[in-house]
PDB file of N, CA and C in Angstrom:
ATOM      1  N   UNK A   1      58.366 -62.662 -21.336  1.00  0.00           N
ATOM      2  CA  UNK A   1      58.111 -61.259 -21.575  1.00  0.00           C
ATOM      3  C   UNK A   1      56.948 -60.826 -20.686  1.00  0.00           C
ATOM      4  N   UNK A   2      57.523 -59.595 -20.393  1.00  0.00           N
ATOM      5  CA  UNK A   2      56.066 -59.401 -19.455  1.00  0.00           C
ATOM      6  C   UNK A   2      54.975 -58.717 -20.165  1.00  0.00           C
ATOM      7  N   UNK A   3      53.308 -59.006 -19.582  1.00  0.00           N
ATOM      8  CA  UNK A   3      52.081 -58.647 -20.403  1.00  0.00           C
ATOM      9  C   UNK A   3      52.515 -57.105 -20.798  1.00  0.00           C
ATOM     10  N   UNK A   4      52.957 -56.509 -19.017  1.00  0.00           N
ATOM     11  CA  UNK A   4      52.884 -54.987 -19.344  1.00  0.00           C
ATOM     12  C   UNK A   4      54.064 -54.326 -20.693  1.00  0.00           C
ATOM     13  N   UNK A   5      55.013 -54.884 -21.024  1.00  0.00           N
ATOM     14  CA  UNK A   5      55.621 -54.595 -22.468  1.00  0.00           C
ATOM     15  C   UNK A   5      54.734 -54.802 -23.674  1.00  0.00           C
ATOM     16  N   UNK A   6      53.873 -55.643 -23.907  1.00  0.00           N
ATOM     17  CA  UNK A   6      53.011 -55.736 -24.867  1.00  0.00           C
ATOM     18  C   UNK A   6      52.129 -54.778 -24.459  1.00  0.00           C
ATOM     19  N   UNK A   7      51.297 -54.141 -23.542  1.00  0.00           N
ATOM     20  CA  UNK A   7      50.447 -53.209 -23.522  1.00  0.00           C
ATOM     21  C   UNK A   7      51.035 -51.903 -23.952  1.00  0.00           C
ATOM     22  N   UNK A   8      52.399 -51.939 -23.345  1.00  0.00           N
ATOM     23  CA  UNK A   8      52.899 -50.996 -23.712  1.00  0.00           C
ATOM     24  C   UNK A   8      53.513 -50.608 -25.376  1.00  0.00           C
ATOM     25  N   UNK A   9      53.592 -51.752 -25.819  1.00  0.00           N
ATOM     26  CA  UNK A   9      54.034 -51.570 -27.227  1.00  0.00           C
ATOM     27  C   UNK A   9      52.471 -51.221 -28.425  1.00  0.00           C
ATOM     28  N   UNK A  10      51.374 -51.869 -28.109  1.00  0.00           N
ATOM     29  CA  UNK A  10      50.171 -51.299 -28.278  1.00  0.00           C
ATOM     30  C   UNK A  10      49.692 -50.247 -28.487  1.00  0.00           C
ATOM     31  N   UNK A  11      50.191 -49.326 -26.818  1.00  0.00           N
ATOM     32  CA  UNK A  11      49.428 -47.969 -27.058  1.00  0.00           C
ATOM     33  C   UNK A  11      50.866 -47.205 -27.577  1.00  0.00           C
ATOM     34  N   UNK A  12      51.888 -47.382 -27.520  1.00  0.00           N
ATOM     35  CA  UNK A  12      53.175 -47.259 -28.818  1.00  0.00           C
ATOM     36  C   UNK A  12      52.860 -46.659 -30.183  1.00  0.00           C
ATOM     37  N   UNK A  13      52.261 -47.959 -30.710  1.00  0.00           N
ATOM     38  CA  UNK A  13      52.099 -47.791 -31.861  1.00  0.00           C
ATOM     39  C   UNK A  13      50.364 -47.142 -32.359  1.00  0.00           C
ATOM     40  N   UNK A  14      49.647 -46.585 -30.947  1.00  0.00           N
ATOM     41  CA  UNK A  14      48.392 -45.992 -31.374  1.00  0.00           C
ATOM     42  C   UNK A  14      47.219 -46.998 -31.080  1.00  0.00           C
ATOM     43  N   UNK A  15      46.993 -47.996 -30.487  1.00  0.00           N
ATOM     44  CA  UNK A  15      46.250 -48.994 -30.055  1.00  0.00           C
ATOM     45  C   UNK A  15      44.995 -48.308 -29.031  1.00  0.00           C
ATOM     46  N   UNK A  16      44.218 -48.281 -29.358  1.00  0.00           N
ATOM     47  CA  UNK A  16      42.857 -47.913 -28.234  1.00  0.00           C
ATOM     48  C   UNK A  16      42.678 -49.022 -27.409  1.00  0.00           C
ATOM     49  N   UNK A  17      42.854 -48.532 -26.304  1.00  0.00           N
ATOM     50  CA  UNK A  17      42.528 -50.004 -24.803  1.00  0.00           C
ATOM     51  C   UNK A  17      41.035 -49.437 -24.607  1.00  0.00           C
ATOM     52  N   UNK A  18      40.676 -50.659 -24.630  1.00  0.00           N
ATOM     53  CA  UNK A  18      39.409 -50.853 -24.083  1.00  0.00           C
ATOM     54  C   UNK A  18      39.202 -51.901 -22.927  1.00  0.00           C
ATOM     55  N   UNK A  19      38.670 -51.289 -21.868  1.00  0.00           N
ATOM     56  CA  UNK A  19      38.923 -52.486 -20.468  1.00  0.00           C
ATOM     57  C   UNK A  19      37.743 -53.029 -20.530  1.00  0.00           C
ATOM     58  N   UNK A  20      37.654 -54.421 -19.835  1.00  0.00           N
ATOM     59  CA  UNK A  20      36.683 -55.138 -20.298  1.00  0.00           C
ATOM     60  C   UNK A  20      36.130 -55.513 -18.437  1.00  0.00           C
ATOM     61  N   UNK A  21      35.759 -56.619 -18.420  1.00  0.00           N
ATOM     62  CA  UNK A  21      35.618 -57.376 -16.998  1.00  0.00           C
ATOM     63  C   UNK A  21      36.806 -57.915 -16.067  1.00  0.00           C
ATOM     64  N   UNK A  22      37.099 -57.926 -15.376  1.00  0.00           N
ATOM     65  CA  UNK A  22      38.043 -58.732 -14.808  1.00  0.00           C
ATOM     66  C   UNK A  22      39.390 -58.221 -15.593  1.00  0.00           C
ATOM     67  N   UNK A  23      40.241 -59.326 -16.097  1.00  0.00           N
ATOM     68  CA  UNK A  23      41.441 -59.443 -16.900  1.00  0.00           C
ATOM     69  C   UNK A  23      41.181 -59.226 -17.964  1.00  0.00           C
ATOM     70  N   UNK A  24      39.716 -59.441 -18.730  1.00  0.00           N
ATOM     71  CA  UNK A  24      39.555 -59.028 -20.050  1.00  0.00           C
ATOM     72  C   UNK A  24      40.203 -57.520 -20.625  1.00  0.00           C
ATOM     73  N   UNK A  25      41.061 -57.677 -21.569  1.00  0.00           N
ATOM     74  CA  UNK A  25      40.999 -56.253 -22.020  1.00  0.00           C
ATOM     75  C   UNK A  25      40.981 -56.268 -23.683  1.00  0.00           C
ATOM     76  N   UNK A  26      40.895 -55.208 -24.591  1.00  0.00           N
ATOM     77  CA  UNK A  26      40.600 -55.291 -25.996  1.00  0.00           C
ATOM     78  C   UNK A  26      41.236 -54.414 -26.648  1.00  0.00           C
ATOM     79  N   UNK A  27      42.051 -54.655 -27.250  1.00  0.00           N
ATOM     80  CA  UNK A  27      42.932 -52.954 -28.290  1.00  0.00           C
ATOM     81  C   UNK A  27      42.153 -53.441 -29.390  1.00  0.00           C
ATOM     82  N   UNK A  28      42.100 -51.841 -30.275  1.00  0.00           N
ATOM     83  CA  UNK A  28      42.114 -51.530 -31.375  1.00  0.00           C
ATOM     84  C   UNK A  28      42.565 -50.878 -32.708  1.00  0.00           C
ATOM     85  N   UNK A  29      42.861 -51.407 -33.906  1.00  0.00           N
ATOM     86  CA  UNK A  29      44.103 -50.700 -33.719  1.00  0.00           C
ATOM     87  C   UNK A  29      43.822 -50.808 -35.526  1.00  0.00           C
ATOM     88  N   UNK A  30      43.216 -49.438 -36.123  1.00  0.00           N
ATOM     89  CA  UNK A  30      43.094 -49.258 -37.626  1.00  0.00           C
ATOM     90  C   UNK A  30      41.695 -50.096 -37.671  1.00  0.00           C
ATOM     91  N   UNK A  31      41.968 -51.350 -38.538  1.00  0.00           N
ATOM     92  CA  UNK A  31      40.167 -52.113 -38.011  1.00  0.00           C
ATOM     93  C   UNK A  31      40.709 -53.330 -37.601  1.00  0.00           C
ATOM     94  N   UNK A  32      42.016 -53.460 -36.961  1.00  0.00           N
ATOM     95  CA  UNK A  32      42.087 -55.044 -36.241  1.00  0.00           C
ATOM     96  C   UNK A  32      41.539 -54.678 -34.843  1.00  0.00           C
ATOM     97  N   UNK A  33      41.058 -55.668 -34.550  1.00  0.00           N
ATOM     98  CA  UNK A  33      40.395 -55.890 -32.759  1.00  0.00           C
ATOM     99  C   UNK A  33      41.434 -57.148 -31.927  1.00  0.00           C
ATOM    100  N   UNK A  34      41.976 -56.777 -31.182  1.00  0.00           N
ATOM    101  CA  UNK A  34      42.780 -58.012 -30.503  1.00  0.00           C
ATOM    102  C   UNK A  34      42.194 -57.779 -29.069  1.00  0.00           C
ATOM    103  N   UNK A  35      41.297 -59.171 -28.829  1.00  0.00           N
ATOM    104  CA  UNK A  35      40.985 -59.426 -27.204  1.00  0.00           C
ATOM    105  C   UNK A  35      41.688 -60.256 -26.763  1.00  0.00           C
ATOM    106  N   UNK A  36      41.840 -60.380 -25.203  1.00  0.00           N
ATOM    107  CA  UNK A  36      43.197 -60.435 -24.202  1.00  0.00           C
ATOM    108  C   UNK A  36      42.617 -60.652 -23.116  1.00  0.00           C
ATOM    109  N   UNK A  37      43.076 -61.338 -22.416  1.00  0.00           N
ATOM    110  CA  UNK A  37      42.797 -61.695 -20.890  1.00  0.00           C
ATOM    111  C   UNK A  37      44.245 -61.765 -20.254  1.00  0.00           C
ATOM    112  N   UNK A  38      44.756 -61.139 -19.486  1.00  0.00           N
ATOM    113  CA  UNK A  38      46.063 -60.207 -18.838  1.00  0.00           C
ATOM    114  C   UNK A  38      45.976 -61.303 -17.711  1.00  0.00           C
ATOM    115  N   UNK A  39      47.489 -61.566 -17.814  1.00  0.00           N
ATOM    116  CA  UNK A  39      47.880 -63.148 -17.413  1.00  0.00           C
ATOM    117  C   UNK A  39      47.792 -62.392 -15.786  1.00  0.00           C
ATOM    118  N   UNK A  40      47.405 -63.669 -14.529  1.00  0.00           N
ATOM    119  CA  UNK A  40      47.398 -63.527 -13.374  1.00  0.00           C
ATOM    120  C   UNK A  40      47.139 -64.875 -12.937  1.00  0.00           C
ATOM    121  N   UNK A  41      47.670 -65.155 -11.517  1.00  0.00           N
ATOM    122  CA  UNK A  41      48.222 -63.954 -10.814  1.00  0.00           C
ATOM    123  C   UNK A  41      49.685 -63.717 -11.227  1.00  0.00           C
ATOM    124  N   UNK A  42      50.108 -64.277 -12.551  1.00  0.00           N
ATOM    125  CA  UNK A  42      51.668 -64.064 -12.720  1.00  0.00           C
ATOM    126  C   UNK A  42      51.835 -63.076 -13.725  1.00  0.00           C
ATOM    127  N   UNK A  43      53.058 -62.133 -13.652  1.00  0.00           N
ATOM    128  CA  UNK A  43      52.933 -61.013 -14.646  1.00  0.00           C
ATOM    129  C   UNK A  43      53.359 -61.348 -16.446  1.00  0.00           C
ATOM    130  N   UNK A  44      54.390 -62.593 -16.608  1.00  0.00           N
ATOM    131  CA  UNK A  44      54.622 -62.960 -17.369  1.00  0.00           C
ATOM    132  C   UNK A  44      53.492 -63.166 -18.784  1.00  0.00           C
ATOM    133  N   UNK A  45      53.336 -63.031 -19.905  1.00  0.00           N
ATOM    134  CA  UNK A  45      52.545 -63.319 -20.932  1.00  0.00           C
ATOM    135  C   UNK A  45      53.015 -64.654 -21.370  1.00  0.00           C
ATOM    136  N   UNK A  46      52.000 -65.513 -21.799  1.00  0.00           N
ATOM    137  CA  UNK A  46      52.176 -67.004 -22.141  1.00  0.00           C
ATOM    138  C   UNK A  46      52.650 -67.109 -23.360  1.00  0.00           C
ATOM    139  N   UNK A  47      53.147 -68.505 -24.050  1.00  0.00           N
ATOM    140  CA  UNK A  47      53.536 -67.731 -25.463  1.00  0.00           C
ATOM    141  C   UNK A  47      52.419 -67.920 -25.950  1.00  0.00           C
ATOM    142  N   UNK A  48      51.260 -68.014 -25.861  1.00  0.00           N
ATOM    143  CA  UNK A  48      49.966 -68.241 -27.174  1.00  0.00           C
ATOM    144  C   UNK A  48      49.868 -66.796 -26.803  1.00  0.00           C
ATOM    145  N   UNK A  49      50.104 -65.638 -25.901  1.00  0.00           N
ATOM    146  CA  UNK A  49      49.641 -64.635 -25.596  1.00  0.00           C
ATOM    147  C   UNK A  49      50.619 -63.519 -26.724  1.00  0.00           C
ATOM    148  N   UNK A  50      51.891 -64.403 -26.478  1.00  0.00           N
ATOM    149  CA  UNK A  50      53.048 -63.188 -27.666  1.00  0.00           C
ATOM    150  C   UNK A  50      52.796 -63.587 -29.114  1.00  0.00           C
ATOM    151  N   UNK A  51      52.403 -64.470 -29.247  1.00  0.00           N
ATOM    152  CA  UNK A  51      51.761 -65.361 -30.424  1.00  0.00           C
ATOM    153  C   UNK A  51      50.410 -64.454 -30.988  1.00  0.00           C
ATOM    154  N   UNK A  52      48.956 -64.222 -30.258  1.00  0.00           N
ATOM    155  CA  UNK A  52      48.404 -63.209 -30.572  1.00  0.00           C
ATOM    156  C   UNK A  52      48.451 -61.784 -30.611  1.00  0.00           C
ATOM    157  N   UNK A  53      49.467 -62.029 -29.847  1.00  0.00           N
ATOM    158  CA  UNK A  53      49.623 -60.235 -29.638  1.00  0.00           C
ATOM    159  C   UNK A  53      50.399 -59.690 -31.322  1.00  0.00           C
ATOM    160  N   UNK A  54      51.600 -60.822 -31.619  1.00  0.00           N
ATOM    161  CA  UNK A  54      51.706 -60.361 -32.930  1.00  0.00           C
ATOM    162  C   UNK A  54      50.967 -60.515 -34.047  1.00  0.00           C
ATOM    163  N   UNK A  55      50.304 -61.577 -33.989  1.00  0.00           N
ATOM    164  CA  UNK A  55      48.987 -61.730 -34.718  1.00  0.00           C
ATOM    165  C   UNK A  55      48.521 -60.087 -35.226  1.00  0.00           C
ATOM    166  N   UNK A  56      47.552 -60.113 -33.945  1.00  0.00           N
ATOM    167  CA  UNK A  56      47.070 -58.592 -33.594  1.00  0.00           C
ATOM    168  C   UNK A  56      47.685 -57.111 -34.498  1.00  0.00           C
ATOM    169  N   UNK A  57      48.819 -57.554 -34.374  1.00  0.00           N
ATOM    170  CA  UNK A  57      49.782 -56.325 -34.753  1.00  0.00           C
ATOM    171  C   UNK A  57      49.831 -56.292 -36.289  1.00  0.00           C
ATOM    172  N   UNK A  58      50.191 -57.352 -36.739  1.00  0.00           N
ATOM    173  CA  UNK A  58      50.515 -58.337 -38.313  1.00  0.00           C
ATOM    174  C   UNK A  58      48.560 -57.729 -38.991  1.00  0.00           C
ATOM    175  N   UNK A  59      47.562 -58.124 -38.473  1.00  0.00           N
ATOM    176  CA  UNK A  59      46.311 -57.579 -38.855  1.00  0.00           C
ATOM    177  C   UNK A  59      46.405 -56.306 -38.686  1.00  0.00           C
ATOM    178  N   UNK A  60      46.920 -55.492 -38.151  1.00  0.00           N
ATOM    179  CA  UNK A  60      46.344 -54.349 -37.820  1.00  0.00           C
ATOM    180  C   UNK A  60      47.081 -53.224 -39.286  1.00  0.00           C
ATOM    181  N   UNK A  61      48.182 -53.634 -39.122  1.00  0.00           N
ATOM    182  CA  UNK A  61      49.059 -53.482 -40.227  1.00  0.00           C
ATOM    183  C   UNK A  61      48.597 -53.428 -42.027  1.00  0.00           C
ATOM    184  N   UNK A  62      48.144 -55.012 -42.192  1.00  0.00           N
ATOM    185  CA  UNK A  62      47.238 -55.223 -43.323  1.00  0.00           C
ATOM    186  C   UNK A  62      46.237 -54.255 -42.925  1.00  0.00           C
ATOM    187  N   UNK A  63      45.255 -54.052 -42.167  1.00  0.00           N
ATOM    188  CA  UNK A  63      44.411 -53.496 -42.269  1.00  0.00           C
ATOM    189  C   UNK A  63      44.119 -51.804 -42.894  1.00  0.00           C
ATOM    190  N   UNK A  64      45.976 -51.420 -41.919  1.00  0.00           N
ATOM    191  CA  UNK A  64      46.190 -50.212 -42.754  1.00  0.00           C
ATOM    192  C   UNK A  64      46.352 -49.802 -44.040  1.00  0.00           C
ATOM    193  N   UNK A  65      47.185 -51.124 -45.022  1.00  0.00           N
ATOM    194  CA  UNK A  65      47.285 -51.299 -46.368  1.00  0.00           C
ATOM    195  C   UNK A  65      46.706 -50.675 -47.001  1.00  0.00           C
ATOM    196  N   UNK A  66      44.964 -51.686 -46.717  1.00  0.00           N
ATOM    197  CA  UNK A  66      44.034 -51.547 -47.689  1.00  0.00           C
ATOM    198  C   UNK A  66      43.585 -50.359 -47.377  1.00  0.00           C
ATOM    199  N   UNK A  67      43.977 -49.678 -46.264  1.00  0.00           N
ATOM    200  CA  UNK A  67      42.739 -48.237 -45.986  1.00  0.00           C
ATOM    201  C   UNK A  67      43.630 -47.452 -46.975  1.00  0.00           C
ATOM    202  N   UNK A  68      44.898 -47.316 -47.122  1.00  0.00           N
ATOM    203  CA  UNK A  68      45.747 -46.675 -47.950  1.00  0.00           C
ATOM    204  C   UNK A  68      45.313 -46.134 -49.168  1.00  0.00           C
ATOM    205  N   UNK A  69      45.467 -45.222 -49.824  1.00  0.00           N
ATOM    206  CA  UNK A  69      45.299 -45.681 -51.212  1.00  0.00           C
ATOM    207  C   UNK A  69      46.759 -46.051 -52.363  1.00  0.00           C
TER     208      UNK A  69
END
């Protein structure tokens, strides 16, 4: 899968990019924080990378829960 589909599914669903140094980058998203270093020089995402990225998503989610009432 490529990184840029996950960035793109991010700001999708409302994700704040925050660019960092280099490859570093950081969404935010309700009160989950998912940091990222944007695979190079190949465009592909690793799987520990689709692995956090749903992580990321899965927290961000809970996070909305509890803001709920």
């Amino acid at each position: 899968m490529e990184w840029a589909r996950i960035e793109s599914l991010f700001g999708a669903v409302g994700a704040k990019t925050i660019e960092g140094n280099g490859s570093l980058v950081r969404f935010e998203l309700n009160d989950a924080v998912g940091t990222f270093h944007r695979p190079h020089p190949d465009k592909e995402a690793k799987p520990y990378q689709v692995r956090d990225a749903r992580a990321f998503l899965e927290q961000a989610v809970t996070a909305n829960v509890k803001l709920t009432p």
